[in-house]
Protein backbone atom coordinates (compact mmCIF):
# COMPACT_ATOMS: atom_id res chain seq x y z
CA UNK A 1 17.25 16.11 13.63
CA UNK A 2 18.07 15.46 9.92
CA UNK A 3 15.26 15.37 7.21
CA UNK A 4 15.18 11.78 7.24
CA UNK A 5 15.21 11.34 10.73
CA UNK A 6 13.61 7.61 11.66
CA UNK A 7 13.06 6.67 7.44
CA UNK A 8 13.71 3.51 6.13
CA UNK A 9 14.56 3.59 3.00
CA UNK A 10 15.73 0.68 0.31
CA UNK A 11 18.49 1.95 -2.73
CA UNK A 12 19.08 0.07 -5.47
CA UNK A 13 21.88 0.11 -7.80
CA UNK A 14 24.75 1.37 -5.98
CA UNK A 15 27.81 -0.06 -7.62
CA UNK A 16 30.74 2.81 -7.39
CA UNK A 17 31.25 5.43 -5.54
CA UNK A 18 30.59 7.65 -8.15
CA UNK A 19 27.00 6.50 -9.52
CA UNK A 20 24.40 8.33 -8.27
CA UNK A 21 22.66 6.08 -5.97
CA UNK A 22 26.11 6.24 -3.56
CA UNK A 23 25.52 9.95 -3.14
CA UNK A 24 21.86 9.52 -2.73
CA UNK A 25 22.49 7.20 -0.07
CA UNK A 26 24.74 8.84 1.47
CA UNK A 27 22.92 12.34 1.90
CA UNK A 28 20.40 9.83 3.38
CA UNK A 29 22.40 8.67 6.16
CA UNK A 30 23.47 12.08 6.59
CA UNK A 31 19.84 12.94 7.10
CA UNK A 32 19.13 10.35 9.66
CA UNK A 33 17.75 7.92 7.29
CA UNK A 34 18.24 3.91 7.74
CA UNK A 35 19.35 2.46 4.76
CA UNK A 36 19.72 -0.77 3.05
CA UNK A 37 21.53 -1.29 -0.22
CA UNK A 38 20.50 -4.09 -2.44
CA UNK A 39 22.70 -5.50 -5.44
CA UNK A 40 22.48 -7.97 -8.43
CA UNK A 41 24.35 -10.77 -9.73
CA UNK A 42 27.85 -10.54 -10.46
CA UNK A 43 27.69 -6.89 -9.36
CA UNK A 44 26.92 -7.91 -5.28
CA UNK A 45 29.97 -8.08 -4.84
CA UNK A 46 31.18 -4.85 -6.11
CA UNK A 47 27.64 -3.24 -4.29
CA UNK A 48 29.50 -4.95 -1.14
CA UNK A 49 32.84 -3.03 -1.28
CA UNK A 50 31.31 0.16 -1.99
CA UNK A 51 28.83 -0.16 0.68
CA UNK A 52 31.81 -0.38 3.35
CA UNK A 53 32.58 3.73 2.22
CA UNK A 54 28.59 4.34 3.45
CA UNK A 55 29.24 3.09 7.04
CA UNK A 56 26.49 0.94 8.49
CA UNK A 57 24.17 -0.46 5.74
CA UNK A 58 24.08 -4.08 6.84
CA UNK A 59 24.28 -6.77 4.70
CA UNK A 60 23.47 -6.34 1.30
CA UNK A 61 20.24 -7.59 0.15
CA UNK A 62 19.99 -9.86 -3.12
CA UNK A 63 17.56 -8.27 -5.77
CA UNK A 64 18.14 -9.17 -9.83
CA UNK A 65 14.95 -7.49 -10.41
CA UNK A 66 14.42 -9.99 -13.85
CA UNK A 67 13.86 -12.91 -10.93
CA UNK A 68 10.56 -12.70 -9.31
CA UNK A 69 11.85 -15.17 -6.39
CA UNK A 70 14.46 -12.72 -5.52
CA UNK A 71 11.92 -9.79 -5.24
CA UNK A 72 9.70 -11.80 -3.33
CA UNK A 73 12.80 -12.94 -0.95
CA UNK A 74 14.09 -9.23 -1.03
CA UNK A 75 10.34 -7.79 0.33
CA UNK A 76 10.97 -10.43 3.58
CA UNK A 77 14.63 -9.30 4.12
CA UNK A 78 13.72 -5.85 3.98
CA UNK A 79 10.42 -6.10 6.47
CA UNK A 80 12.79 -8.48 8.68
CA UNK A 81 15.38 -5.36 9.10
CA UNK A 82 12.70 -2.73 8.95
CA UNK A 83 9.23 -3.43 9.41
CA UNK A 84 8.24 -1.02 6.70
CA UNK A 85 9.66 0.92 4.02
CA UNK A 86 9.00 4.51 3.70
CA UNK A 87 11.43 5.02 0.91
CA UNK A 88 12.64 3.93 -2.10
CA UNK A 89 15.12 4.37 -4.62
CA UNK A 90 15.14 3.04 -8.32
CA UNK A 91 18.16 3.13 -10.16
CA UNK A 92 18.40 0.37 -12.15
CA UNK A 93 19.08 0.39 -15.63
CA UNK A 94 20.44 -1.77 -18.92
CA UNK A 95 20.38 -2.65 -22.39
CA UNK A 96 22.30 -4.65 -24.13
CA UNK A 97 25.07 -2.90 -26.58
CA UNK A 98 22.89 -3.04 -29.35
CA UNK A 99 20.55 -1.30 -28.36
CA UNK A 100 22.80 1.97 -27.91
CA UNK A 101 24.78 3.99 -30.41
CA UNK A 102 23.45 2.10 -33.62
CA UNK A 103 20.10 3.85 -34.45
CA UNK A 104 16.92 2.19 -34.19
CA UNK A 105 16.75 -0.77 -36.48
CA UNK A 106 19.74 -2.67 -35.24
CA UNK A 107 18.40 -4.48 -31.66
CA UNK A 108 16.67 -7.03 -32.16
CA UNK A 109 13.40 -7.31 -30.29
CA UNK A 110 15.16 -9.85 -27.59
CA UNK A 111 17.65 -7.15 -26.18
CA UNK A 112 14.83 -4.68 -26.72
CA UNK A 113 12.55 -6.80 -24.48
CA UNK A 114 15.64 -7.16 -21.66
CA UNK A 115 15.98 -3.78 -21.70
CA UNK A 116 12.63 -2.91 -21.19
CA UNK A 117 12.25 -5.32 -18.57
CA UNK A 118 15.54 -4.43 -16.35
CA UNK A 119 15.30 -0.28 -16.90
CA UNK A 120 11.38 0.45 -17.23
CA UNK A 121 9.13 -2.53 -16.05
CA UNK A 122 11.64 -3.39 -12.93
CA UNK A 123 9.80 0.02 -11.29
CA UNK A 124 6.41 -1.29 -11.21
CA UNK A 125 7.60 -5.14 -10.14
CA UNK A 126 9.55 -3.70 -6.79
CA UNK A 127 6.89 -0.61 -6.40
CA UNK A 128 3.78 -3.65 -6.34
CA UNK A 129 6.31 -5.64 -4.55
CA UNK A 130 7.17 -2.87 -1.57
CA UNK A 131 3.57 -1.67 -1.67
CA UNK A 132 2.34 -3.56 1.26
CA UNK A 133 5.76 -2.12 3.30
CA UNK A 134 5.09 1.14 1.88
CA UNK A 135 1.76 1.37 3.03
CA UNK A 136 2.91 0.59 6.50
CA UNK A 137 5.07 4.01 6.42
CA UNK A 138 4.13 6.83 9.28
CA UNK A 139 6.23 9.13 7.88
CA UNK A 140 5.03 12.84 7.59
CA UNK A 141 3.16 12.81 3.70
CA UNK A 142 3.89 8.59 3.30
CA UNK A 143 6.28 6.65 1.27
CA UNK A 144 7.92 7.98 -1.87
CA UNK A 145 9.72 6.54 -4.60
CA UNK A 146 11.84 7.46 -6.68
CA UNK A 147 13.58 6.32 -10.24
CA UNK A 148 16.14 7.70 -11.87
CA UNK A 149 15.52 9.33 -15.16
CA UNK A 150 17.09 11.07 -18.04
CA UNK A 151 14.77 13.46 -19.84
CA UNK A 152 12.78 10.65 -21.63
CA UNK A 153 10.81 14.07 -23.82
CA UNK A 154 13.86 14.14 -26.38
CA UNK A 155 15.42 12.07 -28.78
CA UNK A 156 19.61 12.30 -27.85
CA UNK A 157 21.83 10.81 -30.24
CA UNK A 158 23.77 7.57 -29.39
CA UNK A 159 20.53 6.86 -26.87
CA UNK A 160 18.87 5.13 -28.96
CA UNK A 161 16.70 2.19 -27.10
CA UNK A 162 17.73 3.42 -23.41
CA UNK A 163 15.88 6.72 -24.35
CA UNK A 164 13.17 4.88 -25.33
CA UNK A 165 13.03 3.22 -22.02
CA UNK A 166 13.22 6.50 -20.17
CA UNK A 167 10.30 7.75 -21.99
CA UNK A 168 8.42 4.58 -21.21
CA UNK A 169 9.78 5.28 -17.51
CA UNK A 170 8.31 8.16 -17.09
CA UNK A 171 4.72 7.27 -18.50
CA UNK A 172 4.85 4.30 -15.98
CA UNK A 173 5.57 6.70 -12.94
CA UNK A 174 2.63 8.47 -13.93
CA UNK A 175 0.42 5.41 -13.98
CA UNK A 176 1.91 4.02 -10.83
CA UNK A 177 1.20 7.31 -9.17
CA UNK A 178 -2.45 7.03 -9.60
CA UNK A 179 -2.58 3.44 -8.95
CA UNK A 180 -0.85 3.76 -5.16
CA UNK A 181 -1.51 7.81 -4.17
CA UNK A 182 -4.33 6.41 -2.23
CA UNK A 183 -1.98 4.66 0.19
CA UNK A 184 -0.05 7.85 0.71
CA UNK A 185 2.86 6.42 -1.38
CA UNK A 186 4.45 9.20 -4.28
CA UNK A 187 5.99 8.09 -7.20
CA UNK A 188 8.28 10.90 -8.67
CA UNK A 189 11.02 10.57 -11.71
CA UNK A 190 14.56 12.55 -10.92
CA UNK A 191 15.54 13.50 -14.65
CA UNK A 192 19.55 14.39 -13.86
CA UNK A 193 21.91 16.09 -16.09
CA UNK A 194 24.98 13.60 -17.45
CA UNK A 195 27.22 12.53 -14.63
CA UNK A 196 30.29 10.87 -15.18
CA UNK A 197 29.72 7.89 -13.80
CA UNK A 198 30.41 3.88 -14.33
CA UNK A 199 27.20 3.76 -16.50
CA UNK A 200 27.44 6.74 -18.54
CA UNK A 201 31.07 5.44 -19.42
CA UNK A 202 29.09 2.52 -21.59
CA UNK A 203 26.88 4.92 -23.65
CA UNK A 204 28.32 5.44 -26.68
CA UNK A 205 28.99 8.97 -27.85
CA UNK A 206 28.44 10.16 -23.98
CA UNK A 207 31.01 12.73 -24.79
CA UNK A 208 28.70 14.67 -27.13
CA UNK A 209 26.92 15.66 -23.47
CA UNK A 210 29.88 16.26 -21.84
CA UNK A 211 30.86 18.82 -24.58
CA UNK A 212 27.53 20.47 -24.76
CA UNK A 213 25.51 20.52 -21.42
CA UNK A 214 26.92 22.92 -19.61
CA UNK A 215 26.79 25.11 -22.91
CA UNK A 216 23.11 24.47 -22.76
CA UNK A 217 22.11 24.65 -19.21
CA UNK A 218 21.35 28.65 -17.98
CA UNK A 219 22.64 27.52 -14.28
CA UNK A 220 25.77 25.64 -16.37
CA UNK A 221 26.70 22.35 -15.54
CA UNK A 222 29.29 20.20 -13.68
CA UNK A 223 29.70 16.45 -14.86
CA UNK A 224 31.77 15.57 -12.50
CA UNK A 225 29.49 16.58 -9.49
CA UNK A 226 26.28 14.77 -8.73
CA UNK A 227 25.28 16.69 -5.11
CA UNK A 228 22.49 18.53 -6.69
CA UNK A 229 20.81 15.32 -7.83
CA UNK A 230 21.12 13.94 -4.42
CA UNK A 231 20.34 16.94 -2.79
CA UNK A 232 17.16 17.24 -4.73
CA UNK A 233 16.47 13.02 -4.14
CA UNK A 234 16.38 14.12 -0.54
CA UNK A 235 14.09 16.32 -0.69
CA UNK A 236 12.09 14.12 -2.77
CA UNK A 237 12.37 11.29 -0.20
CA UNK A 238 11.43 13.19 3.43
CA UNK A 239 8.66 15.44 3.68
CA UNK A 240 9.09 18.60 2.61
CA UNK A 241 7.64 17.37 -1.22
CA UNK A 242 4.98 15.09 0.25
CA UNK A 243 2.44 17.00 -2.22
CA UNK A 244 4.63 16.25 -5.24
CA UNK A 245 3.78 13.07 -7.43
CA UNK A 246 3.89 11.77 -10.75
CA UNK A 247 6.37 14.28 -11.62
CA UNK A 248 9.89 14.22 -13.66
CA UNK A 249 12.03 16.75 -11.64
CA UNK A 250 14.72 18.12 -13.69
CA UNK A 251 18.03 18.61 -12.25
CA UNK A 252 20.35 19.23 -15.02
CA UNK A 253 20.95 22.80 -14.78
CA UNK A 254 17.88 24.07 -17.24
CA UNK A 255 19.06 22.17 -19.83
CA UNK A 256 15.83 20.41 -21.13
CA UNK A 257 13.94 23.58 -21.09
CA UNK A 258 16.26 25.17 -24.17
CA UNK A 259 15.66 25.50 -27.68
């Protein structure tokens, strides 16, 4: 019997093999988990192919989490398959290439607001969304969440706007935490290290972590492998953390703990 053993759980933004929600959902299904993928826009159809290298996710579910409709629509697709949810992942993020790699005064307050709206306020839309599913969870300790996070205490260069939106990220976990601990559901943030993924390649200057992380990080660091982040997003999902909430768990080898 795997940790996830009889979960249901709902993971967003899987577009390559090599972002980190296709390793997350894949150490789910090797847990026991049930998964569903969901994908947006243009990018379904990339979510689709990927999703044939996870096995048997079903068909993927339609969530552009800037369209109310399509959360709404997404909340009946998912209770159709499942009935409930007792996890689920956030890792959705974007701003527009102004916002990143040109300081602060640059975006105007349009791609500032889209930002804000795809990578920070899309966790409370699907978390109030899912709640009702969520709260129908009997797994050991509830539902949990999780979002994916990049150390939102520091400013990075290049990050600009998207750090900004971390920090704001990690704030909102906090509040949602208090808002739905009552129904047994956890909200935690998973701050990981730079992986070389899809994403990363479109932050400008993402090099400059590449070159200096593992320099940084006491345990060192490998940006090529992400199995410690989903390692750690298991653990965050079954129930062996069910007393951990509102929390940014760092997995980026120490790094954000150095001078």
């Amino acid at each position: 019997m795997g940790l996830l053993t009889n979960h249901r759980i709902l993971v967003t933004g899987v577009l390559t093999e090599d972002s980190l929600a296709f390793g997350i959902a894949q150490r789910a299904l090797e847990e026991g988990a049930v998964v569903a993928l969901s994908g947006a826009g243009r990018g379904t159809s990339l979510t689709r192919r990927t999703a044939r290298k996870l096995g048997d996710v079903g068909e993927i579910i339609e969530l552009d989490v800037t369209d109310p409709t399509q959360i709404a629509s997404a909340v009946v697709e998912v209770e159709k398959r499942f009935g409930h949810l007792d996890g689920l992942v956030h890792a959705i993020g974007y701003a527009p290439q102004s916002c990143l790699g040109s300081g602060m005064f640059t975006a105007p307050f349009d791609d500032v607001a889209m930002a804000m709206q795809i990578s920070t306020y899309s966790l409370a839309a699907l978390v109030g969304a899912f709640r009702p599913l969520m709260q129908k969870s009997e797994a050991h300790g509830g539902a949990s969440v999780i979002a994916l996070d990049f150390d939102g205490s520091r400013a990075y260069p290049m990050y600009d706007w998207m750090g900004v939106m971390k920090a704001g990220l990690e704030s909102l976990g906090r509040y949602l935490s208090r808002e739905v601990g009552p129904d047994k559901i956890r909200v935690n943030m998973l701050a990981a290290g730079p992986i070389r993924t899809m994403a990363a390649k479109s932050i400008p200057g993402f090099s400059l972590f590449e070159d200096t992380w593992a320099d940084r990080a006491p345990l060192g660091w490998d940006v090529h492998d992400s199995s410690a982040v989903a390692d750690t997003a298991v653990a965050l999902l079954s129930p062996l953390l069910r007393g951990t909430t509102a929390s940014v768990i760092h997995v980026d080898g120490g790094a954000h703990a150095m001078g």
